[in-house]
PDB file of N, CA and C in Angstrom:
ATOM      1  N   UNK A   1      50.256  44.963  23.407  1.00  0.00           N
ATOM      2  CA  UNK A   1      49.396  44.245  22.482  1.00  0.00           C
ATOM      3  C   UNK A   1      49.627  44.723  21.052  1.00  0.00           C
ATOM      4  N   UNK A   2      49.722  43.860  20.254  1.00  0.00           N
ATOM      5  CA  UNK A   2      49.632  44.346  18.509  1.00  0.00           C
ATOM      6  C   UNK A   2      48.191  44.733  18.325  1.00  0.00           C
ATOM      7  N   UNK A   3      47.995  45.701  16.821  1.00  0.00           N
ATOM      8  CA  UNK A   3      47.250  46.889  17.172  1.00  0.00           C
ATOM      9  C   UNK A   3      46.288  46.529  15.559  1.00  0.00           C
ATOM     10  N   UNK A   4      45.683  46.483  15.826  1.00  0.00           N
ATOM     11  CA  UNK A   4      44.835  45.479  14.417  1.00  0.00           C
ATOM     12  C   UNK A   4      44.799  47.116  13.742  1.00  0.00           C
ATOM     13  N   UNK A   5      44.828  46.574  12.002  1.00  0.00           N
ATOM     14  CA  UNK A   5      45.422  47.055  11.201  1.00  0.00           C
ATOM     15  C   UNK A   5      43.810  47.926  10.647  1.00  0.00           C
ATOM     16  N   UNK A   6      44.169  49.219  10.154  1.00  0.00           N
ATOM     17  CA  UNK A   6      42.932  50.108   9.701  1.00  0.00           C
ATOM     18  C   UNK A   6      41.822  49.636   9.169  1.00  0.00           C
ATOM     19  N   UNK A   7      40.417  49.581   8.686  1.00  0.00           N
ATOM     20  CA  UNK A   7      39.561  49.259   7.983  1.00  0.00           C
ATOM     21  C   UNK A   7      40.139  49.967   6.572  1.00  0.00           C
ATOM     22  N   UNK A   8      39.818  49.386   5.577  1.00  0.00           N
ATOM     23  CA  UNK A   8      39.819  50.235   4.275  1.00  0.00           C
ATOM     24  C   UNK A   8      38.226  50.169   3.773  1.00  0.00           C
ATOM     25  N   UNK A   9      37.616  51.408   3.582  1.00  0.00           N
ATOM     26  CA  UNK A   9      36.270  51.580   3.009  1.00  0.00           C
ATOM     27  C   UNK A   9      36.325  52.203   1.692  1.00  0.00           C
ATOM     28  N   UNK A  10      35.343  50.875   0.882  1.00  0.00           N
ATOM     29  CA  UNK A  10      35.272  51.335  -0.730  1.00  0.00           C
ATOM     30  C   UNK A  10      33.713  51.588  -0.798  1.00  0.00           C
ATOM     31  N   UNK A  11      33.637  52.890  -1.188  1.00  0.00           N
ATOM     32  CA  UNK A  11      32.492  53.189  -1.857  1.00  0.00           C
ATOM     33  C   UNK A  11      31.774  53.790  -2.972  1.00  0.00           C
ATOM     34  N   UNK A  12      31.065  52.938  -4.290  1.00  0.00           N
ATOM     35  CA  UNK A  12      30.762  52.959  -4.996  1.00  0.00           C
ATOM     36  C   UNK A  12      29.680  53.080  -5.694  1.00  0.00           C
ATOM     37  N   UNK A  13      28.498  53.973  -6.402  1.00  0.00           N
ATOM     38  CA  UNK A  13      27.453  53.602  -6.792  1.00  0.00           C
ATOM     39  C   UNK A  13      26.601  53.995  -4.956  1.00  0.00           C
ATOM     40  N   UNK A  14      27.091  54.006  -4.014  1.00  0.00           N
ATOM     41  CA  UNK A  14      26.557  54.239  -2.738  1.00  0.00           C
ATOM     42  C   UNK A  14      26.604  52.737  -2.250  1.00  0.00           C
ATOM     43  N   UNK A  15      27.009  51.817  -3.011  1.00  0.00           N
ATOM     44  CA  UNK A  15      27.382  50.691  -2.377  1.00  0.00           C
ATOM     45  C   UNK A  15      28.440  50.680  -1.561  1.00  0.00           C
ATOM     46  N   UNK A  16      28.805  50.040  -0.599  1.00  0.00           N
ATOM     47  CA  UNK A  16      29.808  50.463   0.542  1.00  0.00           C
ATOM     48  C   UNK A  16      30.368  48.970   0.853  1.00  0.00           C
ATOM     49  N   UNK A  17      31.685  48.637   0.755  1.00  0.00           N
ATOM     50  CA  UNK A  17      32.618  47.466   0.881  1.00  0.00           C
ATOM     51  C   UNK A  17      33.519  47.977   2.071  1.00  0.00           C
ATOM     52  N   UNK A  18      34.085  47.111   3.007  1.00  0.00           N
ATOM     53  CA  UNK A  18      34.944  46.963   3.704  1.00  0.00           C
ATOM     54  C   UNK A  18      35.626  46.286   4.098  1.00  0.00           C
ATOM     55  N   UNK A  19      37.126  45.874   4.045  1.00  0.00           N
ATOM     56  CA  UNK A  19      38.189  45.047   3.799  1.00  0.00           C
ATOM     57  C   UNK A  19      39.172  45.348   5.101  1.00  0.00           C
ATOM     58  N   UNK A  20      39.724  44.519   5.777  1.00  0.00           N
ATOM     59  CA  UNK A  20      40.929  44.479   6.674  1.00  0.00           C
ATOM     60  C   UNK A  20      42.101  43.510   6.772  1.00  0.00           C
ATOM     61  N   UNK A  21      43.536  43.913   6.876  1.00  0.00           N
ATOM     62  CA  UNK A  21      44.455  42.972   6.342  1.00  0.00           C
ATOM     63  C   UNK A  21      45.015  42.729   7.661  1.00  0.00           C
ATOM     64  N   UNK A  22      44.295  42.450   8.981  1.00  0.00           N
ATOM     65  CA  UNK A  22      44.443  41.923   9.641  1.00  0.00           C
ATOM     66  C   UNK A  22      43.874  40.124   9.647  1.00  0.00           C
ATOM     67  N   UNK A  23      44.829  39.535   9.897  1.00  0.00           N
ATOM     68  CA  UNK A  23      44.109  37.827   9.655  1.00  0.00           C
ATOM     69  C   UNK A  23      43.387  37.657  10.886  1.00  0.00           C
ATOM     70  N   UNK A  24      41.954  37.722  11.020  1.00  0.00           N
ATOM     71  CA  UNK A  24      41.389  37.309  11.538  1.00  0.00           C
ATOM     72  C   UNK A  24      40.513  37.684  12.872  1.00  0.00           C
ATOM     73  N   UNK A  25      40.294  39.476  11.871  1.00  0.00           N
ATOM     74  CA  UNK A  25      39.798  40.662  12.591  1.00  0.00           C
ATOM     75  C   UNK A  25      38.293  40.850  12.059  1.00  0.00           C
ATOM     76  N   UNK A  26      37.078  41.363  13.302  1.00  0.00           N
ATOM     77  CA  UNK A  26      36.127  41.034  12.395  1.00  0.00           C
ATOM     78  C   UNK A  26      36.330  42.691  12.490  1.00  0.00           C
ATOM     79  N   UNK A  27      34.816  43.821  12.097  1.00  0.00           N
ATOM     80  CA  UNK A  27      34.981  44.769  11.141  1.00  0.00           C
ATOM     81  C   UNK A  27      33.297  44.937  11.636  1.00  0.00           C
ATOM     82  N   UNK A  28      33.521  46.538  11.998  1.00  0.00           N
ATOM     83  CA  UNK A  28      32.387  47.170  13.074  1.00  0.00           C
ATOM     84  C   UNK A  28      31.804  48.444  11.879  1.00  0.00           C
ATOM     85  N   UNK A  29      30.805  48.669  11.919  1.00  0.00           N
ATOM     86  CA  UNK A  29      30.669  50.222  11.457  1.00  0.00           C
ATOM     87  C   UNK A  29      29.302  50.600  11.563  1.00  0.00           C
ATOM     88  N   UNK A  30      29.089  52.204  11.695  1.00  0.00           N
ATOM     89  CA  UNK A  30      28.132  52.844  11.732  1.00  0.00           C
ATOM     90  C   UNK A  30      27.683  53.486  10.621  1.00  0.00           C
ATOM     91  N   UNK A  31      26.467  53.853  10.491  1.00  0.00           N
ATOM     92  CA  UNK A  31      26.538  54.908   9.459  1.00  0.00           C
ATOM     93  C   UNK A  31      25.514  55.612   9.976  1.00  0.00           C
ATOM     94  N   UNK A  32      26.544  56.887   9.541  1.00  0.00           N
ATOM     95  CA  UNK A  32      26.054  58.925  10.088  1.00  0.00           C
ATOM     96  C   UNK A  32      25.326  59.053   8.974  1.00  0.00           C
ATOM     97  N   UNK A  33      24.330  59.444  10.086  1.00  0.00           N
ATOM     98  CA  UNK A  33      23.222  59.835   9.055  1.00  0.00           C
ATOM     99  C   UNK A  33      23.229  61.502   8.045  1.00  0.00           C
ATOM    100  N   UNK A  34      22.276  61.749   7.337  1.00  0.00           N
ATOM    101  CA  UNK A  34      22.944  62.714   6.664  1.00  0.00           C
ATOM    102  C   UNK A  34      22.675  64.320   7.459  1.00  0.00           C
ATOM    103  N   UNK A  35      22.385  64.019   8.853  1.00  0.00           N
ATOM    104  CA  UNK A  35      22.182  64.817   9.530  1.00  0.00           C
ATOM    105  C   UNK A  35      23.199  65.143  10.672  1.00  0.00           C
ATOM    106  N   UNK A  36      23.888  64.149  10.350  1.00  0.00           N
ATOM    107  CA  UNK A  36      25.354  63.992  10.954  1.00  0.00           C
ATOM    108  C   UNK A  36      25.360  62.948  12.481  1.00  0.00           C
ATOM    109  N   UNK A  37      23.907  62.732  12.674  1.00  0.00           N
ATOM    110  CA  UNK A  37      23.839  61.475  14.045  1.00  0.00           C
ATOM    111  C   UNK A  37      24.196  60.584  13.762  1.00  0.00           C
ATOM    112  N   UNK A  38      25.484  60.033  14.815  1.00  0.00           N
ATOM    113  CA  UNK A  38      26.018  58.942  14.719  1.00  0.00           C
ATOM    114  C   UNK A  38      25.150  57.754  15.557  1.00  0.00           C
ATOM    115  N   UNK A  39      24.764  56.819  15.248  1.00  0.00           N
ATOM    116  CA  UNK A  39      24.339  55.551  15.949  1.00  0.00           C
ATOM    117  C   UNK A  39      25.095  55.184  17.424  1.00  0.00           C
ATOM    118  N   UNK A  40      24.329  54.859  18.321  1.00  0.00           N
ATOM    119  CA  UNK A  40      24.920  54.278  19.740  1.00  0.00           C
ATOM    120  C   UNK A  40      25.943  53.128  19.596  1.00  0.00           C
ATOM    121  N   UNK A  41      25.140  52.424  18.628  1.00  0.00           N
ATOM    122  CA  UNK A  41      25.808  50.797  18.473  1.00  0.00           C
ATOM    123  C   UNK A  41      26.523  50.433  17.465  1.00  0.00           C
ATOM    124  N   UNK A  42      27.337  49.853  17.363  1.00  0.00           N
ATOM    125  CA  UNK A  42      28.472  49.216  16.002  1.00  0.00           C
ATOM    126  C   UNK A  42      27.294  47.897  15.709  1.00  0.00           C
ATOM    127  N   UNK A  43      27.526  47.912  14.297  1.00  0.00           N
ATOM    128  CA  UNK A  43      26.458  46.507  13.795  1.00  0.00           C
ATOM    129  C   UNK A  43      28.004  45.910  12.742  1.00  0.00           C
ATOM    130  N   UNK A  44      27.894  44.581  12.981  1.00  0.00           N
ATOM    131  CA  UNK A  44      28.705  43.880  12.604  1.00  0.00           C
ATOM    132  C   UNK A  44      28.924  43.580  10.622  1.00  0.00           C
ATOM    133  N   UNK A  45      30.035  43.740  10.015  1.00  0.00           N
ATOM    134  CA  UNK A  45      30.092  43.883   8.623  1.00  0.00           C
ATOM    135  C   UNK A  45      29.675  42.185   8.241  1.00  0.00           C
ATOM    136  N   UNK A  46      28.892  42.228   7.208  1.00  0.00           N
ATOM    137  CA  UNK A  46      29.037  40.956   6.779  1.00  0.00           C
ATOM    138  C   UNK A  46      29.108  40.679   5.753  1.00  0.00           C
ATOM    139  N   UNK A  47      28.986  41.975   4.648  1.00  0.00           N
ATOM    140  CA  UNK A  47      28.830  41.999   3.440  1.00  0.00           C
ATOM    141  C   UNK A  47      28.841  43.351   3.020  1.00  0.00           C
ATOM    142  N   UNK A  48      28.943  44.036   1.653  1.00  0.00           N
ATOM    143  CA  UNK A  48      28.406  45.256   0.931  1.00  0.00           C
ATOM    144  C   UNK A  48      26.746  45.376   1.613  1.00  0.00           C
ATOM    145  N   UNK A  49      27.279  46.541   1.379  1.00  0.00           N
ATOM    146  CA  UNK A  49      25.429  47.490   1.814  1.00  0.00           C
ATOM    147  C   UNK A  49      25.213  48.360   1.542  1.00  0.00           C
ATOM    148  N   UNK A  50      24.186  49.185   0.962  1.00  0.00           N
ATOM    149  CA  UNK A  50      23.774  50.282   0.799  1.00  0.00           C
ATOM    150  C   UNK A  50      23.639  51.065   1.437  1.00  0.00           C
ATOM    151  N   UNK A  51      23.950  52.600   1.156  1.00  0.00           N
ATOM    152  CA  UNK A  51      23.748  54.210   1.577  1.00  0.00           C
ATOM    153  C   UNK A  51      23.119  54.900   1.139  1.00  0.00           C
ATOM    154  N   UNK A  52      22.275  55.601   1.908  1.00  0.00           N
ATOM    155  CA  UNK A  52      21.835  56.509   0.832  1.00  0.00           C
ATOM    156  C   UNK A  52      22.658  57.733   0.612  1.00  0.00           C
ATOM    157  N   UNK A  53      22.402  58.870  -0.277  1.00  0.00           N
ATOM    158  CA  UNK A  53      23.275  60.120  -0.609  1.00  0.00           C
ATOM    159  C   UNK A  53      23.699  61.120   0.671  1.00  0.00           C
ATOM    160  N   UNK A  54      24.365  61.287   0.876  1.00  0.00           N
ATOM    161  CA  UNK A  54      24.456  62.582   1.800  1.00  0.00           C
ATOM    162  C   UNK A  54      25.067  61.516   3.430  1.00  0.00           C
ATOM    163  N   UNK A  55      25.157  60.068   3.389  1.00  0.00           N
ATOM    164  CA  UNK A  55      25.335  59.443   4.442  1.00  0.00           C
ATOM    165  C   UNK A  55      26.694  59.090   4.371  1.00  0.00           C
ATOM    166  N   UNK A  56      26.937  58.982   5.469  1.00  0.00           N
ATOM    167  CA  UNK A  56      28.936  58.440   6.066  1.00  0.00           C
ATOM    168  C   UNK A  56      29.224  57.108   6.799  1.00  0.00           C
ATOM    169  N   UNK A  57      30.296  56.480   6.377  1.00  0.00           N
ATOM    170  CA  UNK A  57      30.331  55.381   7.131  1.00  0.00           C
ATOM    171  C   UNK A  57      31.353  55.230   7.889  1.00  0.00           C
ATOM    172  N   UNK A  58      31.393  54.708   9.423  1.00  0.00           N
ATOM    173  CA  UNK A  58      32.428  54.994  10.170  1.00  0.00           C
ATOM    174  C   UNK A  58      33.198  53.409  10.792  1.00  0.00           C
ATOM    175  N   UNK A  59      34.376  53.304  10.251  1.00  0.00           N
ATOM    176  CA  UNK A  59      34.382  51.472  10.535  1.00  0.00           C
ATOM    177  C   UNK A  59      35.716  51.594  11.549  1.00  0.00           C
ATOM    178  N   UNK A  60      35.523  50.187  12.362  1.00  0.00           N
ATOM    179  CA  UNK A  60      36.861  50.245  12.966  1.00  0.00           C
ATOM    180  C   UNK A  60      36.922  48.623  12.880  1.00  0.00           C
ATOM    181  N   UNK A  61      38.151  47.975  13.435  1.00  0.00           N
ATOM    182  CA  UNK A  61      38.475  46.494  13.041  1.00  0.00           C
ATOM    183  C   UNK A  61      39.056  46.125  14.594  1.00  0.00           C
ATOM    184  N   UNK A  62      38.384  45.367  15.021  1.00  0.00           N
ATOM    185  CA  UNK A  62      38.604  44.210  16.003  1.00  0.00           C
ATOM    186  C   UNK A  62      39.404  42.702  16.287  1.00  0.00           C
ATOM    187  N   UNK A  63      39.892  42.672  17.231  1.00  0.00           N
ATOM    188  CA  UNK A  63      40.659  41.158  16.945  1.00  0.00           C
ATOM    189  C   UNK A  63      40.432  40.819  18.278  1.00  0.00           C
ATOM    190  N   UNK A  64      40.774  39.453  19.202  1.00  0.00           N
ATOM    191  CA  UNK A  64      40.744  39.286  20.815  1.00  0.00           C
ATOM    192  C   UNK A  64      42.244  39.385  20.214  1.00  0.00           C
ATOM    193  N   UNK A  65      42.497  39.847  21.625  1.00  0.00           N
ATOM    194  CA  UNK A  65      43.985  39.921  21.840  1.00  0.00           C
ATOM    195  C   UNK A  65      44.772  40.752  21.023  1.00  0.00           C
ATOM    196  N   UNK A  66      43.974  41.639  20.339  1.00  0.00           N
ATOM    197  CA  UNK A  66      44.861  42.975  19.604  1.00  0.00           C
ATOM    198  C   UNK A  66      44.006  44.270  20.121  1.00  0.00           C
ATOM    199  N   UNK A  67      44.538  45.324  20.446  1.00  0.00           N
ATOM    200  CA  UNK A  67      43.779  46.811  20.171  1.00  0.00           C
ATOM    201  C   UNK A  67      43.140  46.846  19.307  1.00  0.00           C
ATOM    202  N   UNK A  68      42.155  47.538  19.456  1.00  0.00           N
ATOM    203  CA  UNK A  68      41.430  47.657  18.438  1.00  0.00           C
ATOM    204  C   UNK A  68      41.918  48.679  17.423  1.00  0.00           C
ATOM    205  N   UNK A  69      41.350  48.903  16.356  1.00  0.00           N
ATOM    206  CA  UNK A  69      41.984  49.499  15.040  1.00  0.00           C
ATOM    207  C   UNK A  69      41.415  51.237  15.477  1.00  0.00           C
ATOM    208  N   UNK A  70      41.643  52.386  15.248  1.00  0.00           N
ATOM    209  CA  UNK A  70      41.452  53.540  15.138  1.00  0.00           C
ATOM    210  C   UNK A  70      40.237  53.460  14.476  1.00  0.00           C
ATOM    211  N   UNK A  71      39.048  55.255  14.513  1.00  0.00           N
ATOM    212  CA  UNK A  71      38.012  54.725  13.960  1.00  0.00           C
ATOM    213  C   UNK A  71      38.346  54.867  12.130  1.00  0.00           C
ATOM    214  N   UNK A  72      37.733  54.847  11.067  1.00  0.00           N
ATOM    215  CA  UNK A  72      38.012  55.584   9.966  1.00  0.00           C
ATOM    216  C   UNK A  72      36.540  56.049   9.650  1.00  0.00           C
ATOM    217  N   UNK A  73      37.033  56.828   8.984  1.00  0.00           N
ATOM    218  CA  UNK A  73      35.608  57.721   8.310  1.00  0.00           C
ATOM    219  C   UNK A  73      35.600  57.865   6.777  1.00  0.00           C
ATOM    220  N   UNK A  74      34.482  57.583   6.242  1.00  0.00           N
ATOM    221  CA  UNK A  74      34.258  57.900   4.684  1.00  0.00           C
ATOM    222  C   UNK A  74      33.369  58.373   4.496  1.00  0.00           C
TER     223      UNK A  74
END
């Protein structure tokens, strides 16, 4: 199977963007809290969102019929 391509995470101001140059991959992520607990569940990207200070965001990228992408961390 082809292997869908990394998330790239931009974060700014604590605003948080995420981009994938896979055509037609959607785009998963968590965010670690500043206590370092990671969430059970992936919630689906649909837009920029806010963080607060001291928090991490962990994305990975999905396709049917590709592997899924490695996780990334910011």
């Amino acid at each position: 199977f082809p292997v869908t391509i990394l998330p790239l995470i931009f974060v700014s101001n604590l605003k948080v963007g995420i981009a994938v140059e896979t055509p037609g991959a959607s785009i998963v992520y968590k965010i670690v809290g500043k206590d370092g607990v990671v969430p059970d569940r992936w919630e689906v990207y649909k837009g920029p969102f806010a963080i607060q200070p001291g928090q991490q965001v962990m994305s990975q990228a999905q396709r049917i019929g590709y592997m899924a992408s490695n996780v990334v961390k910011h």
